[in-house]
Protein backbone atom coordinates (compact mmCIF):
# COMPACT_ATOMS: atom_id res chain seq x y z
CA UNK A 1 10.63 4.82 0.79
CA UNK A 2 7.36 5.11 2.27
CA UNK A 3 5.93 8.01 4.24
CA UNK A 4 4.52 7.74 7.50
CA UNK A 5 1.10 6.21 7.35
CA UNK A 6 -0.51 9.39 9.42
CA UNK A 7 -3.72 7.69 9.98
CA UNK A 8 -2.39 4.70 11.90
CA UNK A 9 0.23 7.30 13.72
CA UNK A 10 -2.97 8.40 14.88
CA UNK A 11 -4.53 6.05 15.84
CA UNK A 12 -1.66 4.44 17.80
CA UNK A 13 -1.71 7.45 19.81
CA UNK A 14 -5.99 7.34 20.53
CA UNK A 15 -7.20 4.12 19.34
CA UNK A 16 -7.03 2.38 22.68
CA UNK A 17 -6.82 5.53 24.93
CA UNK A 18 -10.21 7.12 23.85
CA UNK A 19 -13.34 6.67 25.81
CA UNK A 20 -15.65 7.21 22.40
CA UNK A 21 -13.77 5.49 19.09
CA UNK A 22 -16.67 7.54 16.95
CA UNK A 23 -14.17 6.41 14.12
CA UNK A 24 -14.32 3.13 13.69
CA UNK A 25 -13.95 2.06 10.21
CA UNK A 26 -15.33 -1.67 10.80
CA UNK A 27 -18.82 -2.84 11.93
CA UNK A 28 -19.41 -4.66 15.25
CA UNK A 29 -17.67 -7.30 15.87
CA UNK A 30 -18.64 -11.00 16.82
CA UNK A 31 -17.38 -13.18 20.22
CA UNK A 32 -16.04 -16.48 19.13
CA UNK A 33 -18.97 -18.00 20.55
CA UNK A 34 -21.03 -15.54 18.09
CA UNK A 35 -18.90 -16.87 15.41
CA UNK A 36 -18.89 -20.82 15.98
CA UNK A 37 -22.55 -20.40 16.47
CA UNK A 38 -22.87 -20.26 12.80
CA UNK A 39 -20.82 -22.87 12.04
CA UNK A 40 -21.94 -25.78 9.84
CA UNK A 41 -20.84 -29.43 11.13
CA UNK A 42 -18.05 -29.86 9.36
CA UNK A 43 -16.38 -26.33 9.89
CA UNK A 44 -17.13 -26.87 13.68
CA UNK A 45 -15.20 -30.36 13.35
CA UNK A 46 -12.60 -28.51 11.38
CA UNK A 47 -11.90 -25.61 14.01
CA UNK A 48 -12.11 -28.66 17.09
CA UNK A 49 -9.29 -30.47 15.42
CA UNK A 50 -7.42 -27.31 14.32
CA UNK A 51 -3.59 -27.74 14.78
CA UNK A 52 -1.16 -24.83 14.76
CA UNK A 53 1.29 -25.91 12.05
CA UNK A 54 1.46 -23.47 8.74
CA UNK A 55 -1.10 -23.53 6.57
CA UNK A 56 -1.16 -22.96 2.20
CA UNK A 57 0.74 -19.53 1.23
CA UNK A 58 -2.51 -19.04 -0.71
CA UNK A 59 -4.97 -20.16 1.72
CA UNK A 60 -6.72 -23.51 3.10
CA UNK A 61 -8.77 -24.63 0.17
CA UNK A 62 -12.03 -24.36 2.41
CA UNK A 63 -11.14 -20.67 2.51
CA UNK A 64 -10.43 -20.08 -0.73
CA UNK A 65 -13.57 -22.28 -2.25
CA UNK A 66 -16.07 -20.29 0.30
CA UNK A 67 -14.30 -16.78 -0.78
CA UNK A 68 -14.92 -18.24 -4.98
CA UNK A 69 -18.62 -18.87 -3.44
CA UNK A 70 -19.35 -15.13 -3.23
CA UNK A 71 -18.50 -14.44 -6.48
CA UNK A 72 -20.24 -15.21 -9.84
CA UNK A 73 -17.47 -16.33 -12.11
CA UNK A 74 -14.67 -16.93 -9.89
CA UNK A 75 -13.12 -20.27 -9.15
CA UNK A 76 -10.87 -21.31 -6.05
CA UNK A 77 -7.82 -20.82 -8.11
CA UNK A 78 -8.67 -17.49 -8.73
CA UNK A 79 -7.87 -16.23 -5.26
CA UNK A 80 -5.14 -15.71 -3.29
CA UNK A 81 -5.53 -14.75 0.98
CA UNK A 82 -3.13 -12.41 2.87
CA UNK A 83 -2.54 -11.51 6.82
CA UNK A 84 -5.53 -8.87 6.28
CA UNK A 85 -6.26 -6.07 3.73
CA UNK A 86 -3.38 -4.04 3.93
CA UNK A 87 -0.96 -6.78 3.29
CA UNK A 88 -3.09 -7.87 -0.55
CA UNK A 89 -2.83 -4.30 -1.53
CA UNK A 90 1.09 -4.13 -0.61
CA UNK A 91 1.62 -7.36 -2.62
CA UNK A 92 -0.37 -6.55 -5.77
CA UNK A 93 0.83 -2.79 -6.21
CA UNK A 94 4.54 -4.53 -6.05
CA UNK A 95 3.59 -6.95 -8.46
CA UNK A 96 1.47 -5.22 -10.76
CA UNK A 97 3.98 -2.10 -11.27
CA UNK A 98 7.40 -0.87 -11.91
CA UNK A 99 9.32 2.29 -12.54
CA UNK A 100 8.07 3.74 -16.14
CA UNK A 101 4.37 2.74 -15.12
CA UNK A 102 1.64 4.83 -14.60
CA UNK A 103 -1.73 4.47 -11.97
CA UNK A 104 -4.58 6.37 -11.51
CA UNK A 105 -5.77 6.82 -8.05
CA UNK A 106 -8.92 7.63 -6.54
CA UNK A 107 -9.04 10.80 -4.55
CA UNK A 108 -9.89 11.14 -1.78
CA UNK A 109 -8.64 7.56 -0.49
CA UNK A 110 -7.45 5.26 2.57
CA UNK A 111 -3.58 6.66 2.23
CA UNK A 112 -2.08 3.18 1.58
CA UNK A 113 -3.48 3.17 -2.08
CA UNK A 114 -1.99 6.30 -2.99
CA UNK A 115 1.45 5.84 -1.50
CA UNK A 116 2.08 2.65 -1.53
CA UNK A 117 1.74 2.71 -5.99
CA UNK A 118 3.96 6.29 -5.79
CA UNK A 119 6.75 4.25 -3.94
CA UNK A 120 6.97 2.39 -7.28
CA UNK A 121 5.45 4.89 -10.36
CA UNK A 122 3.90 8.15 -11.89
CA UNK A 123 0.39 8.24 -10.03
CA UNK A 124 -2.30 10.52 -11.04
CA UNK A 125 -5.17 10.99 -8.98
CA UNK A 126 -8.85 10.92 -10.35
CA UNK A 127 -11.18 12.60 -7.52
CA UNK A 128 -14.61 12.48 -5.90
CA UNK A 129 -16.10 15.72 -6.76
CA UNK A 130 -16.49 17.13 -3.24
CA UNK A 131 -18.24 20.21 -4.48
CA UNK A 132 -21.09 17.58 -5.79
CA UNK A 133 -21.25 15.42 -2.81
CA UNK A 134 -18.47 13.71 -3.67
CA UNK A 135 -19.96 12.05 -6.97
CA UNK A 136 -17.86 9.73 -9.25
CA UNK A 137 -17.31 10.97 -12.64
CA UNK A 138 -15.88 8.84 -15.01
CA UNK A 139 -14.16 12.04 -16.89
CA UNK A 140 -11.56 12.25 -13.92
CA UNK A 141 -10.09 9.19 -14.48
CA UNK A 142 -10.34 9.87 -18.19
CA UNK A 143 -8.24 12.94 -17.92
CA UNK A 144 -5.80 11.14 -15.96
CA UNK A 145 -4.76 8.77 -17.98
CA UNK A 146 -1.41 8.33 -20.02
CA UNK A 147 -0.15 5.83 -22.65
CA UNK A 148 1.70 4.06 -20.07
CA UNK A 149 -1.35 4.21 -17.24
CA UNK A 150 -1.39 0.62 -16.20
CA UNK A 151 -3.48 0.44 -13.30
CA UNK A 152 -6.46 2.29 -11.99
CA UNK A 153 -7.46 2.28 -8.17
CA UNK A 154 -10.50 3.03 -7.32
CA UNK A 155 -12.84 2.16 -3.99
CA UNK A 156 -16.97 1.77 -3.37
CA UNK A 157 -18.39 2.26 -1.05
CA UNK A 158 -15.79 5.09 -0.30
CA UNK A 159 -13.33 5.58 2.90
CA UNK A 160 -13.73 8.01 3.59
CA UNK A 161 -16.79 9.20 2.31
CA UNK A 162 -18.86 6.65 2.49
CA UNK A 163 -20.02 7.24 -1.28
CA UNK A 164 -21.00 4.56 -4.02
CA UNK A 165 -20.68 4.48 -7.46
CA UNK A 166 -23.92 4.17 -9.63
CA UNK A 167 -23.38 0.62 -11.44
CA UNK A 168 -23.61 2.36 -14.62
CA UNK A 169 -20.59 4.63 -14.28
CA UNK A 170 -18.86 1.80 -12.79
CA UNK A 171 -19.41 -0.57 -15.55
CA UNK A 172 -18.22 2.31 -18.33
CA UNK A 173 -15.14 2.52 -15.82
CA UNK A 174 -14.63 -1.34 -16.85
CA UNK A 175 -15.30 -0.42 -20.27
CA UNK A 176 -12.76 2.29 -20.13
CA UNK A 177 -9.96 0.01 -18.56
CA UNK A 178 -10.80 -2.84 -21.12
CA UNK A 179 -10.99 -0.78 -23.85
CA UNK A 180 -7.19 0.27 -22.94
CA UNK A 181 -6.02 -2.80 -21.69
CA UNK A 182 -5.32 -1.51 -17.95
CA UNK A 183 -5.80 -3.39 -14.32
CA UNK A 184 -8.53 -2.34 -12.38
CA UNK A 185 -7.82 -2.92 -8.22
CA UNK A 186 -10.77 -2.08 -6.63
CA UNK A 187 -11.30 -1.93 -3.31
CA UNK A 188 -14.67 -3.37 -2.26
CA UNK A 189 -13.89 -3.99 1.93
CA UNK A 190 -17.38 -2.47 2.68
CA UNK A 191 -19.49 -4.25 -0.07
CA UNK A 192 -22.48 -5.62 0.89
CA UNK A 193 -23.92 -3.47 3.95
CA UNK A 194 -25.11 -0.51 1.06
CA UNK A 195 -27.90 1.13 2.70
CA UNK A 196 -29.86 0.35 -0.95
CA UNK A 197 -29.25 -3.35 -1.88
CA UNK A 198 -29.94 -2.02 -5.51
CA UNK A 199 -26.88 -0.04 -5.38
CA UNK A 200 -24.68 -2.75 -4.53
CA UNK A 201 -21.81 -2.82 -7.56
CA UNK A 202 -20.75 -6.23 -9.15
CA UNK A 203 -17.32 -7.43 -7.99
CA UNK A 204 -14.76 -6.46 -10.47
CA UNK A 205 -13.13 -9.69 -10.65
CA UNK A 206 -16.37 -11.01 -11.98
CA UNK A 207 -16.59 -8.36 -14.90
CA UNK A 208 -13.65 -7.90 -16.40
CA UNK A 209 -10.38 -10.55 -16.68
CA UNK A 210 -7.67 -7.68 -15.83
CA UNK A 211 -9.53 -6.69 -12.33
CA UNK A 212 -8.67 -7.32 -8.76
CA UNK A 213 -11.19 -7.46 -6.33
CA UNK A 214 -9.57 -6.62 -2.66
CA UNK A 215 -11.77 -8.08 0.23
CA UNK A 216 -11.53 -8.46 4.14
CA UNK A 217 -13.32 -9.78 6.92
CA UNK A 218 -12.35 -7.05 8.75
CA UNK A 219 -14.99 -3.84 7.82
CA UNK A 220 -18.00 -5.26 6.57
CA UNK A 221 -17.98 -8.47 8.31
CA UNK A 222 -17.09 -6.95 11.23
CA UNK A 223 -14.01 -9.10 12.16
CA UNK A 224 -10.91 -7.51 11.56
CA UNK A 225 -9.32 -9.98 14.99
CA UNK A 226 -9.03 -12.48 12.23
CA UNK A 227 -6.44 -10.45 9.83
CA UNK A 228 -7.64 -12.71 6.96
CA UNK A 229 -8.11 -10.57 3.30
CA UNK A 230 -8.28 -11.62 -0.59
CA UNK A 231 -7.91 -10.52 -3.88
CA UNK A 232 -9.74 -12.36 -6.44
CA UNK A 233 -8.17 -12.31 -9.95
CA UNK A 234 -8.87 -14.32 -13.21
CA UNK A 235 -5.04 -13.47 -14.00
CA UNK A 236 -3.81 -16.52 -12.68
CA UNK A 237 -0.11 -15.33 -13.75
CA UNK A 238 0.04 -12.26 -11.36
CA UNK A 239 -1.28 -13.98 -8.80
CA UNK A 240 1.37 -16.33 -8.77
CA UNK A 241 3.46 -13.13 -8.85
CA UNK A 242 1.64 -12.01 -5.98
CA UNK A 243 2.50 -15.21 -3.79
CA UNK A 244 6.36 -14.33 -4.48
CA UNK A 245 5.65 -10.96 -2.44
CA UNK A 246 3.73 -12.65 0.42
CA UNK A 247 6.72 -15.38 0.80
CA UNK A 248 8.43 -12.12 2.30
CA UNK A 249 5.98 -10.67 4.24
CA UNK A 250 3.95 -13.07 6.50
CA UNK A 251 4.31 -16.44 4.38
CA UNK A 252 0.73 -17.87 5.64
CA UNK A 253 -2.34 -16.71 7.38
CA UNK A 254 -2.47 -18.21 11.02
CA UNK A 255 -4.75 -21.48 10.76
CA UNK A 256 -7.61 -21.05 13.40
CA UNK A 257 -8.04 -17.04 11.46
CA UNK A 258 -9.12 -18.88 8.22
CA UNK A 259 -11.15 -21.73 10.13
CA UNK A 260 -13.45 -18.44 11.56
CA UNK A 261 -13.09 -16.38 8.47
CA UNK A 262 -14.50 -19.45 6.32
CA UNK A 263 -17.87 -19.28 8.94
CA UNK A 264 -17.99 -15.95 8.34
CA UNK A 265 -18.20 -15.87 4.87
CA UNK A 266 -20.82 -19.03 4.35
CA UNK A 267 -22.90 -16.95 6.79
CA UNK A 268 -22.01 -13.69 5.22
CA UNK A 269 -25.57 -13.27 4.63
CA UNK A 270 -27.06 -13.47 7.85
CA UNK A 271 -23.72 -11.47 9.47
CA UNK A 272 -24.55 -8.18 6.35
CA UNK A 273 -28.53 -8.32 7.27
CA UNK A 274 -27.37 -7.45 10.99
CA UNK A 275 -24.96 -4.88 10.57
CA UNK A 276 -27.10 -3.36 7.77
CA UNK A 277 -29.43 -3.44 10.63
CA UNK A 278 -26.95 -1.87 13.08
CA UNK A 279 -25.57 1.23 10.58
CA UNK A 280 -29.17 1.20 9.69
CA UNK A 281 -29.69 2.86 13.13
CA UNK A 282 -27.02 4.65 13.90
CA UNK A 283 -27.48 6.52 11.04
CA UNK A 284 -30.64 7.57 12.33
CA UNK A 285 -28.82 8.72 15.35
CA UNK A 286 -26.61 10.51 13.29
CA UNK A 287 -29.87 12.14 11.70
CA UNK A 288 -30.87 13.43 14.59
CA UNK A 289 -27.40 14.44 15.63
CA UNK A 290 -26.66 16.31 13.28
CA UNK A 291 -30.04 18.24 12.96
CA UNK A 292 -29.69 19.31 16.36
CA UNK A 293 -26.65 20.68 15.99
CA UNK A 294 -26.87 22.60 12.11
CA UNK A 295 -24.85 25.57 12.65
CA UNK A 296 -21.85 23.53 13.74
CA UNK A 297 -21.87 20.98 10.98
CA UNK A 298 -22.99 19.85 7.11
CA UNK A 299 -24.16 16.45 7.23
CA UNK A 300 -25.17 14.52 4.19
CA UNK A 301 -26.16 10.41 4.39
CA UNK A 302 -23.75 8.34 3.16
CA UNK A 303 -24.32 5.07 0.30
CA UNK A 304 -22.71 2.40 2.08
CA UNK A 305 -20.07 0.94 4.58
CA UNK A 306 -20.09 2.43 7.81
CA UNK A 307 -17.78 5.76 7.84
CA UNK A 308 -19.26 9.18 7.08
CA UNK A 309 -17.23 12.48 5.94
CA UNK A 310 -19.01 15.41 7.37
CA UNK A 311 -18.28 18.94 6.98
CA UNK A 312 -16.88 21.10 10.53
CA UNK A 313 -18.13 24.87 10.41
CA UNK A 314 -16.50 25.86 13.34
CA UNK A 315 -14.53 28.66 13.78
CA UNK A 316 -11.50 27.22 15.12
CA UNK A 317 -10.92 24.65 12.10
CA UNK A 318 -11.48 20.92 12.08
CA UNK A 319 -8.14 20.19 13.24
CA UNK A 320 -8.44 22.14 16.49
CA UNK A 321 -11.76 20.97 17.02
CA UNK A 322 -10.90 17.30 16.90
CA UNK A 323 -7.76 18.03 19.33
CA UNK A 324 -9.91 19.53 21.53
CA UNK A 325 -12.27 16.60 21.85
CA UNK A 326 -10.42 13.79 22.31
CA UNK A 327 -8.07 15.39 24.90
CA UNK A 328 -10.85 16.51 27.13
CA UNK A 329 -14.12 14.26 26.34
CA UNK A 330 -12.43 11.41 25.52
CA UNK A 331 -14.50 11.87 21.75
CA UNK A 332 -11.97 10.53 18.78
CA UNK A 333 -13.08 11.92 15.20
CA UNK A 334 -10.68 11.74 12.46
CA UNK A 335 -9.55 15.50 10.82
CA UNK A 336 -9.32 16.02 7.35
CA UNK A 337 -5.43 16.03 7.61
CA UNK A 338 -5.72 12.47 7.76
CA UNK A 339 -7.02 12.05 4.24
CA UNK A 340 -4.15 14.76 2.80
CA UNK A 341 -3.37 13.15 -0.83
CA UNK A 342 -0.55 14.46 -2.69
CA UNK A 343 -2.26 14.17 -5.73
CA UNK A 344 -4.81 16.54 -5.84
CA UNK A 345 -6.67 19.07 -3.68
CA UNK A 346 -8.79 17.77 -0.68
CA UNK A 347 -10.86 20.09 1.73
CA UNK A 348 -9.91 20.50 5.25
CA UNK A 349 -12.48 21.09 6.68
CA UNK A 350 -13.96 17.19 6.68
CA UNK A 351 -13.64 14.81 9.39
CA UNK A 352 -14.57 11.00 9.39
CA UNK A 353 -17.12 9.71 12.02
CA UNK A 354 -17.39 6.09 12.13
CA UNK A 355 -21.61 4.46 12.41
CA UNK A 356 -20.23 0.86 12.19
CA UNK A 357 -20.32 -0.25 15.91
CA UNK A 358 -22.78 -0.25 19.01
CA UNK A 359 -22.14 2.59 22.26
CA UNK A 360 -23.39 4.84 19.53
CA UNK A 361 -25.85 6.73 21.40
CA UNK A 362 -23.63 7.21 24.46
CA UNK A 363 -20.79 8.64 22.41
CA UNK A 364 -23.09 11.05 20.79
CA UNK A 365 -24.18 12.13 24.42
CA UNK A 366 -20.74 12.71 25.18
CA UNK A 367 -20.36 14.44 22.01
CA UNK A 368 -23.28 16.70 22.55
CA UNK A 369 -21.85 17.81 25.80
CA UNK A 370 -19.22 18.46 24.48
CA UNK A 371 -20.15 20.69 22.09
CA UNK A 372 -22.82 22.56 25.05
């Protein structure tokens, strides 16, 4: 059975209540009209004429052939869509593993990667050295794995911690998994808004044949109304594996979500440069921020994505401290007891602040107020 997901406990309580979501975990989001104005002819014709029936279990092929667009060497056949993010991580853990398996599990992590593969195996975790600003080192995983490790989890940029991988260690982590003949699911929901375009790692799915690249319009994009996700796979056998699971769980994405989603992603381009632009400066706010207030916090710049995991120095502990806020300025910030693994040792003394959206300035006003 699974345990509460404490995160979204949490943020059924604030989410909506909170004057300040400093939080967020996706970038600004579009109006439809933003949306449609991007449109090419035919997509507008498409969404016009837009019935509400049910739509593929896999996805509209328009969806699935812009998605294969985005990548270098997959094909339209090599995806499959879900009702969002969440839902193509549920379905591939269930397909992918069984009782007697092993996975290895990035540490720390958004909780549904961790407990959703524990639910079904052995799972090690493999962590972000938080004493070296939370660096990936391809010896963790090493030293987690078994003869029966089938799966390794992993997710750049990182949520929390905004961190990326340097495409060298990530490409001896494909090495490593091909070398043993074990899945890689990565995670790559904030790829292409890395504050270095240099940095920005290959998709999985185009590197090695036993990888799953998990996507979402939701973070980077900026449109998580649409609750349209992917996982690219060149293992055309688990995918159909994959589909089984989804037949259970929403059958099909709603139609008019994977009209918008397919604009999106043909003008994925011009969507990244602007909320590159936006986390761009909001991390200068943060700069600032932070500065101002250096006996109260440890702030370090994150790679990518738009969440941050900064370090509280208050007396009171960084639990109390985000209480404290939200119930009297309205301020919500994330406490480390939200990223708790089970696996392995995490500091608690971390909370995530979100960079992703626009209102920063006035919620760092309130903050600072606060905090006079």
């Amino acid at each position: 059975m699974l345990p509460e997901f404490r995160l979204e406990s949490y943020f059924g309580i604030w989410e909506f209540k909170a004057r300040y979501h400093l939080t967020a975990s996706d970038a600004q989001s579009f109006s439809l009209e933003e949306l449609l104005s991007m449109a090419d002819a035919a997509d507008r014709a498409r969404w016009q004429a837009q019935r509400f029936g049910y739509i593929p279990t896999r996805g509209t092929d328009e969806l699935r052939a812009a998605i294969a667009s985005s990548y270098e060497h997959i094909a339209a056949d090599d995806v499959i869509c879900f009702a969002g993010a969440e839902e193509g991580l549920y379905c591939a853990m269930h397909a992918l593993l069984e009782r007697g398996d092993h996975a290895v599990v990035l540490v720390p992590n958004y909780q549904s990667i961790e407990t959703v593969p524990r639910a079904l195996c052995e799972v090690s975790g493999a962590a972000l050295r938080w004493g070296d600003g939370w660096r990936f080192d391809i010896e963790s995983v090493r030293q987690a794995l078994r003869p029966n490790t089938k799966l390794v989890a992993v997710n750049f940029p990182n949520n929390p911690t905004g961190r990326n991988a340097d495409p060298q260690t990530f490409d001896a982590l494909i090495a490593l998994c091909r070398e043993r003949g074990i899945y890689l699911f990565s995670d790559e929901v904030y790829r292409g808004i890395e504050r270095d375009p240099a940095q920005t790692l290959p998709q999985a799915a185009d590197k090695y044949e036993r990888a799953l690249s998990l996507n979402v319009v939701s973070k980077a994009y900026g449109l998580p109304g649409l609750r349209v996700g992917w996982i690219a796979c060149r293992d055309r056998a688990l995918l159909d594996r994959m589909e089984k699971f989804k037949h259970y769980l929403s059958i099909c994405n709603a139609g008019p979500s994977e009209i918008l989603a397919t604009i999106a992603i043909k003008a994925r381009e011009q969507i990244f440069a602007r909320n590159r632009a936006l986390t761009s400066a909001n991390l200068n706010l943060l700069d600032a921020f932070f500065a101002r207030h250096a006996n109260r916090f440890e702030w370090y710049r994150p790679d990518g994505g738009c969440v941050a995991y900064p370090r509280y120095l208050g007396r009171e502990g960084v639990e109390a401290f985000c209480a404290s806020l939200v119930e009297n300025a309205g301020v919500l910030l994330l406490p480390a007891s939200m990223y708790r693994s089970e696996l392995l040792e995490t500091p608690q003394d971390r909370f995530r602040i979100g960079y992703g959206r626009e209102g920063m300035a006035e919620a760092l006003e309130a903050l600072d107020a606060f905090l006079a």
